[in-house]
Protein backbone atom coordinates (compact mmCIF):
# COMPACT_ATOMS: atom_id res chain seq x y z
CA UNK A 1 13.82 -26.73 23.20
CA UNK A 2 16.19 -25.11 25.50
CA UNK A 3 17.74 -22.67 22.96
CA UNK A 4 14.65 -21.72 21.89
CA UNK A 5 13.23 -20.39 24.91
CA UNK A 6 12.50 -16.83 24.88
CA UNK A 7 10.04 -14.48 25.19
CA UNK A 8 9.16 -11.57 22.96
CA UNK A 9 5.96 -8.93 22.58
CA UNK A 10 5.14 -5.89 20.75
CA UNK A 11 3.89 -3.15 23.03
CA UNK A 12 2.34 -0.60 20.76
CA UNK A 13 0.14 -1.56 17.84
CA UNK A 14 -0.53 2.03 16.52
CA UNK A 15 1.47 1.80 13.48
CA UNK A 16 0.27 -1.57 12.81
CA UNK A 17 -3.09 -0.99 12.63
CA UNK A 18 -2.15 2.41 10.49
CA UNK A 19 0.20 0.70 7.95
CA UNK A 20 -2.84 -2.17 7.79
CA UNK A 21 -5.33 0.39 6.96
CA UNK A 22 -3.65 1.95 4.51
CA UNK A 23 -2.23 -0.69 2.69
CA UNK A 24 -6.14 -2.33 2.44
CA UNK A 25 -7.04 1.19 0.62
CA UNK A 26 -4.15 0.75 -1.48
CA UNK A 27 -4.91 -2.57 -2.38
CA UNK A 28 -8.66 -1.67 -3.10
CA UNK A 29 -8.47 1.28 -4.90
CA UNK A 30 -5.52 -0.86 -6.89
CA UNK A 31 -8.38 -3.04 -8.29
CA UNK A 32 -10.07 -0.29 -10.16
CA UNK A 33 -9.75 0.32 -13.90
CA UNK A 34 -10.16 3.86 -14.81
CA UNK A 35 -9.20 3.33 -18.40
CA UNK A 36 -13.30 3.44 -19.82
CA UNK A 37 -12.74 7.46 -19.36
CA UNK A 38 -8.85 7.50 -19.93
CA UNK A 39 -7.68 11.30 -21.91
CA UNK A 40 -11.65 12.39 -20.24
CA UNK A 41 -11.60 15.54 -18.28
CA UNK A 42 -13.36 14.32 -15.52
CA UNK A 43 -14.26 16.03 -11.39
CA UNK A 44 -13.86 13.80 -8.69
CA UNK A 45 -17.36 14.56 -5.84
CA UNK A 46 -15.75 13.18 -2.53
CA UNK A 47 -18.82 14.79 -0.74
CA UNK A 48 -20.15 11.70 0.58
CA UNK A 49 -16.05 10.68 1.75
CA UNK A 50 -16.15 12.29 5.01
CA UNK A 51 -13.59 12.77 7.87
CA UNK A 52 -14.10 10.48 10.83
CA UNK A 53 -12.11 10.54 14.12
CA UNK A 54 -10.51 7.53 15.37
CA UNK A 55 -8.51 6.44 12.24
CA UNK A 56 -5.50 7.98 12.53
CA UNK A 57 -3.54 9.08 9.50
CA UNK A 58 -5.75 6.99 7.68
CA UNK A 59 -8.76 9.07 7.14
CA UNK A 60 -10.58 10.89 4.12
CA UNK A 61 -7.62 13.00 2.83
CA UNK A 62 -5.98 9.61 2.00
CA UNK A 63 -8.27 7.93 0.15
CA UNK A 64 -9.40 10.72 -1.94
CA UNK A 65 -5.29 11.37 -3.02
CA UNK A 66 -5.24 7.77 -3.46
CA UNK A 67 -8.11 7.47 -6.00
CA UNK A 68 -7.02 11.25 -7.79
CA UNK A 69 -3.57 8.63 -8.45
CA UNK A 70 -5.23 6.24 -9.45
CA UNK A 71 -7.35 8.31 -11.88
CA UNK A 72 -4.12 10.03 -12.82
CA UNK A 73 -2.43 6.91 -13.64
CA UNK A 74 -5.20 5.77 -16.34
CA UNK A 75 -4.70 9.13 -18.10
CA UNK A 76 -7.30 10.96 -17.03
CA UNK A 77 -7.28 15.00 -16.59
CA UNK A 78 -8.71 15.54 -13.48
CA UNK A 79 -10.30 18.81 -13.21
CA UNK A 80 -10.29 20.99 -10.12
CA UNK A 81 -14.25 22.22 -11.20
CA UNK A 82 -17.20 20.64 -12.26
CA UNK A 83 -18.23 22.64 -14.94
CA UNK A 84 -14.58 21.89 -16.69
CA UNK A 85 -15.62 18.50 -16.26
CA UNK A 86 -17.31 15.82 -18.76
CA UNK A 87 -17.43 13.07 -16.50
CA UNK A 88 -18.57 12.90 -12.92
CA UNK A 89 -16.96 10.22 -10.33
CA UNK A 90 -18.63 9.82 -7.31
CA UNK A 91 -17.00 7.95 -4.43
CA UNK A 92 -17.99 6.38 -0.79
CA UNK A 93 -16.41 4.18 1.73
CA UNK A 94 -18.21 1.59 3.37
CA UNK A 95 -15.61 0.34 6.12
CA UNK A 96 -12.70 1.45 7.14
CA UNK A 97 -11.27 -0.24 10.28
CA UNK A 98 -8.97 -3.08 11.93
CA UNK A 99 -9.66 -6.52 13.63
CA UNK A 100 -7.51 -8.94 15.53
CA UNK A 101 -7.60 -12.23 17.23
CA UNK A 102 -5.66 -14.43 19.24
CA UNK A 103 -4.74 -18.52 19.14
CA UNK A 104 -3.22 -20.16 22.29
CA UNK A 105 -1.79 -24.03 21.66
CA UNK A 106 -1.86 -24.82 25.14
CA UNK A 107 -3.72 -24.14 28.58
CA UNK A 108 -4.63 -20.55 28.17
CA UNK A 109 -4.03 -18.11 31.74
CA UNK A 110 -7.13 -17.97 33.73
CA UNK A 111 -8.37 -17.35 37.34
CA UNK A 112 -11.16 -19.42 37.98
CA UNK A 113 -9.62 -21.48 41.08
CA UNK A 114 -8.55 -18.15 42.37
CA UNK A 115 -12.78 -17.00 41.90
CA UNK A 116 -13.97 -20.38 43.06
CA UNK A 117 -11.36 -19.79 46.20
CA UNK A 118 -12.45 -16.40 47.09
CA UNK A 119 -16.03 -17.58 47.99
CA UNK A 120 -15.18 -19.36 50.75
CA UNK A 121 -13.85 -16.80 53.56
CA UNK A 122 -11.90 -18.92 54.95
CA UNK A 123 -9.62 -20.34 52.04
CA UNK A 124 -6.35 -19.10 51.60
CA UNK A 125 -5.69 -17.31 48.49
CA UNK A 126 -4.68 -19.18 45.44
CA UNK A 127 -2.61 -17.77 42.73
CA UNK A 128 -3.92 -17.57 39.14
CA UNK A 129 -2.92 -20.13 36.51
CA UNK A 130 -0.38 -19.06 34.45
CA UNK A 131 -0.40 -19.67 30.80
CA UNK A 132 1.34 -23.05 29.47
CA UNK A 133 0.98 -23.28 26.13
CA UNK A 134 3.76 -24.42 23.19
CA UNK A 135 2.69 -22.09 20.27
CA UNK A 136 0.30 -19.16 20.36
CA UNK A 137 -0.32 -16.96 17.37
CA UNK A 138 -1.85 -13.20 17.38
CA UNK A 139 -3.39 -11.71 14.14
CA UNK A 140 -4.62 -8.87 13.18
CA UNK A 141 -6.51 -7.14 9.77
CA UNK A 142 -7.20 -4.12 8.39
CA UNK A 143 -10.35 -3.72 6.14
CA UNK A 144 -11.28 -1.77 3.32
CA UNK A 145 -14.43 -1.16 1.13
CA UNK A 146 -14.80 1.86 -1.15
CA UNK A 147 -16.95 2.36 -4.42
CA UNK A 148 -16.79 4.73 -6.88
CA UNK A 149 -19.41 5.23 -9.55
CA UNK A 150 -19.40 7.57 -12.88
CA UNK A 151 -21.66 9.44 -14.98
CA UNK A 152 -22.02 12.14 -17.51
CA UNK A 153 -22.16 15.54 -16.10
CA UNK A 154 -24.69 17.05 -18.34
CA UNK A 155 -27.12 14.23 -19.33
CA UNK A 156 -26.89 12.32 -15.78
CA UNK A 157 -26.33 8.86 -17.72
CA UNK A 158 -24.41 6.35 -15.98
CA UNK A 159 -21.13 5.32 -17.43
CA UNK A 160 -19.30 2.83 -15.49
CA UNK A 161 -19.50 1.03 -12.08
CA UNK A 162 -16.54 -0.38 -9.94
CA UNK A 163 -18.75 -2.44 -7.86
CA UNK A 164 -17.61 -3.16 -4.06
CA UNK A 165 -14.10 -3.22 -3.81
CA UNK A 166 -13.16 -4.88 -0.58
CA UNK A 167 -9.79 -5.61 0.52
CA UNK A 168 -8.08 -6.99 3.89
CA UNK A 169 -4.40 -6.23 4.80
CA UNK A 170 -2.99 -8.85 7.14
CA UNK A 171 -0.26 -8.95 10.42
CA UNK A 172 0.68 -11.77 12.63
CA UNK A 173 2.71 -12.48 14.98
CA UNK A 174 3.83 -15.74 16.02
CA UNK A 175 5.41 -17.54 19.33
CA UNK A 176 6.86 -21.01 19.18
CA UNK A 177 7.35 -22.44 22.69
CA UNK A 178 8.14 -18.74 23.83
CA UNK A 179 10.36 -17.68 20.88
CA UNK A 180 8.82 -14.76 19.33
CA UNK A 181 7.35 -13.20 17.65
CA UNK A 182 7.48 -14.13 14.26
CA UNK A 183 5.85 -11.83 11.86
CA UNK A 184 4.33 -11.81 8.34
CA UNK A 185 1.70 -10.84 6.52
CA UNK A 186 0.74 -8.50 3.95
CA UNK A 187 2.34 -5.55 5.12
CA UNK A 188 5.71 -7.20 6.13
CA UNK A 189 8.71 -7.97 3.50
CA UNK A 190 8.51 -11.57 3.93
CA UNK A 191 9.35 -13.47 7.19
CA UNK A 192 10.57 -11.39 10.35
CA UNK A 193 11.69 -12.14 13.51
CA UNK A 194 11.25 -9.21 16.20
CA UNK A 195 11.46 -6.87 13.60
CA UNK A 196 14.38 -8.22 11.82
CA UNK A 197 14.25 -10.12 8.73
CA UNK A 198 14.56 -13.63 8.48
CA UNK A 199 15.13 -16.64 5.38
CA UNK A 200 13.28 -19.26 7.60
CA UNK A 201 9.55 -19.54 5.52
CA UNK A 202 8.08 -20.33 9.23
CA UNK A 203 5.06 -18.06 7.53
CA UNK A 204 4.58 -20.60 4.57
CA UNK A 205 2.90 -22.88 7.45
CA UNK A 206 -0.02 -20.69 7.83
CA UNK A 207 0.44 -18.22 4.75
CA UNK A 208 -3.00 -19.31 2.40
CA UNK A 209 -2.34 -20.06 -0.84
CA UNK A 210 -3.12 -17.46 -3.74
CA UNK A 211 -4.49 -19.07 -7.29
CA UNK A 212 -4.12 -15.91 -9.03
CA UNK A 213 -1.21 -14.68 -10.72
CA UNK A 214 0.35 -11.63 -10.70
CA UNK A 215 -0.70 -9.47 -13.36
CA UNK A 216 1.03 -6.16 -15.15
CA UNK A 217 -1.57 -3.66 -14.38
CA UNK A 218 -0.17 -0.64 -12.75
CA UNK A 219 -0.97 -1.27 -8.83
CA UNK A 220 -1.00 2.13 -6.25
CA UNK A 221 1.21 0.51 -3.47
CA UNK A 222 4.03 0.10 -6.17
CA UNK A 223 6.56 1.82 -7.58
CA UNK A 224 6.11 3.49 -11.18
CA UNK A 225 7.43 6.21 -13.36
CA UNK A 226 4.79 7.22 -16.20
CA UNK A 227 7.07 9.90 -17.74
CA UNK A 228 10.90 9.23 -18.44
CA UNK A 229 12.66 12.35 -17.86
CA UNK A 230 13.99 13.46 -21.04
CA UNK A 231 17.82 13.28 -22.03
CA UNK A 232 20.05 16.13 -21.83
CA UNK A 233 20.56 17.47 -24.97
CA UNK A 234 23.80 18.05 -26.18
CA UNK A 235 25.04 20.24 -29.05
CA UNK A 236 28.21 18.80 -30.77
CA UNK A 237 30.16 22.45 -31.65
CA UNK A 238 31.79 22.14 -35.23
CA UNK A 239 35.46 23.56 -35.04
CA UNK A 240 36.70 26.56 -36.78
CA UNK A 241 37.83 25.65 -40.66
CA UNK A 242 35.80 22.84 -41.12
CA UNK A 243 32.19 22.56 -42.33
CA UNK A 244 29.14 19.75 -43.07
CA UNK A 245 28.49 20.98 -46.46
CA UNK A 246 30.27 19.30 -49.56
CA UNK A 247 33.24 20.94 -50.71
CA UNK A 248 33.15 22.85 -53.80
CA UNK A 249 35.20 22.07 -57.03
CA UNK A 250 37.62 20.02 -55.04
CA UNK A 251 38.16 22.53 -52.57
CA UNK A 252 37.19 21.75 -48.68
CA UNK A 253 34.95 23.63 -47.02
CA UNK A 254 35.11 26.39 -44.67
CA UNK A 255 33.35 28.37 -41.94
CA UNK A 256 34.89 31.82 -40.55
CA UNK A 257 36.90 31.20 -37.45
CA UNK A 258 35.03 31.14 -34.36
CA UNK A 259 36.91 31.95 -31.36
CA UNK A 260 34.68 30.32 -28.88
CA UNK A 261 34.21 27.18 -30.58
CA UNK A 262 35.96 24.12 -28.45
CA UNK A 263 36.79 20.80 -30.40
CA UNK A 264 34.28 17.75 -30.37
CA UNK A 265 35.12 15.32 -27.57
């Protein structure tokens, strides 16, 4: 117990909260399956996506790239006008924020003897009760729910519906008897310890469970190349005096000498 006494807190949560907004429109907008209108030219209406202040980086401009990537990705030609257009996708968000909470294991800090004291003029002031506690845990979420709905252009018949995608990006943070803080969640790269990876699964106590399997579909918040660059082509130079062609009546063939020809490597 003594060498694990420590202490250890995280000042600023600004690009927590930003990394777990973003990554809960990644992960929502990764759920939808553009592939009813894929090789469709189709316009993508963000007029009812709107700019809101507060969010940080994490405002309209990035969920309307996201879903033109997404659209992208399931072959779509995404037009920059309407009239080019033969299919019409209309998105909205309906949240976009964080949430946290805290745990204490313990007696939790409080000052109600010191309030209870101060009534009485003539009572000495009593210090506050500091916090004793062997574990406390401090989590935080980041919540995303966007729509998107399509129809024709010209006939105003509806095509295809993504329903309410809703997703929640997870942080916590963990002390154990003032060793801290040990962090995981959705937008960490397994366990960490002040910022510094760690092998120790002390997440897997509190991590829940997932019973679905990973599947192949191509996801936004990973890595993917649609288009292999092509191969440099290389043109094999035939030396002077010698030639492809079969030789006539015996004799090899020839080409004229070339003076700039160089010999195949």
């Amino acid at each position: 117990m003594v060498s694990l006494t420590g202490c250890g807190t995280t000042k600023v949560k600004t690009a927590t909260e930003q990394l777990l907004i973003s990554n809960a429109v990644d992960m929502t907008i990764g759920k939808m399956d553009f592939s009813v209108i894929a090789g469709e030219p189709v316009f993508l209406d963000t007029q009812y996506i709107t700019a809101v202040k507060g969010f940080g980086f994490v405002n309209a401009n990035y969920i309307v790239s996201s879903i033109r990537q997404q659209l992208f990705a399931h072959g779509c030609q995404v037009q920059e006008a309407k009239d080019d257009a033969t299919y019409i996708i209309e998105a909205r968000v309906g949240a976009l924020g964080s949430d946290s909470h805290d745990v204490t294991y313990g007696i939790p800090a409080n000052n109600a003897i010191t309030t209870a004291a101060s009534i009485i003029t003539s009572t000495p002031s009593l210090p506050a009760i500091p916090e004793i506690s062997f574990a406390k845990r401090h989590g935080q979420s980041g919540v995303a729910k966007i729509a998107v709905f399509i129809y024709g252009k010209d006939e105003k018949e509806p095509v295809w519906q993504s329903g309410v995608e809703f997703a929640r990006s997870t942080a916590n943070d963990a002390w154990v008897f003032g060793a801290g803080p040990f962090q995981w969640g959705t937008i960490h790269e397994g366990t960490r310890f002040a910022g510094s990876r760690i092998s120790i699964p002390i997440a897997e106590w509190f991590r829940p469970k997932s019973s679905k399997d990973e599947d192949e579909e191509i996801k936004i918040q990973d890595e993917f190349t649609f288009i292999n660059p092509p191969e440099p082509h290389s043109q094999s130079v035939i030396p002077a005096g010698h030639t492809t062609e079969a030789p006539v009546d015996g004799e090899p063939g020839t080409l004229p000498e070339n003076p700039d020809a160089k010999p195949i490597k």
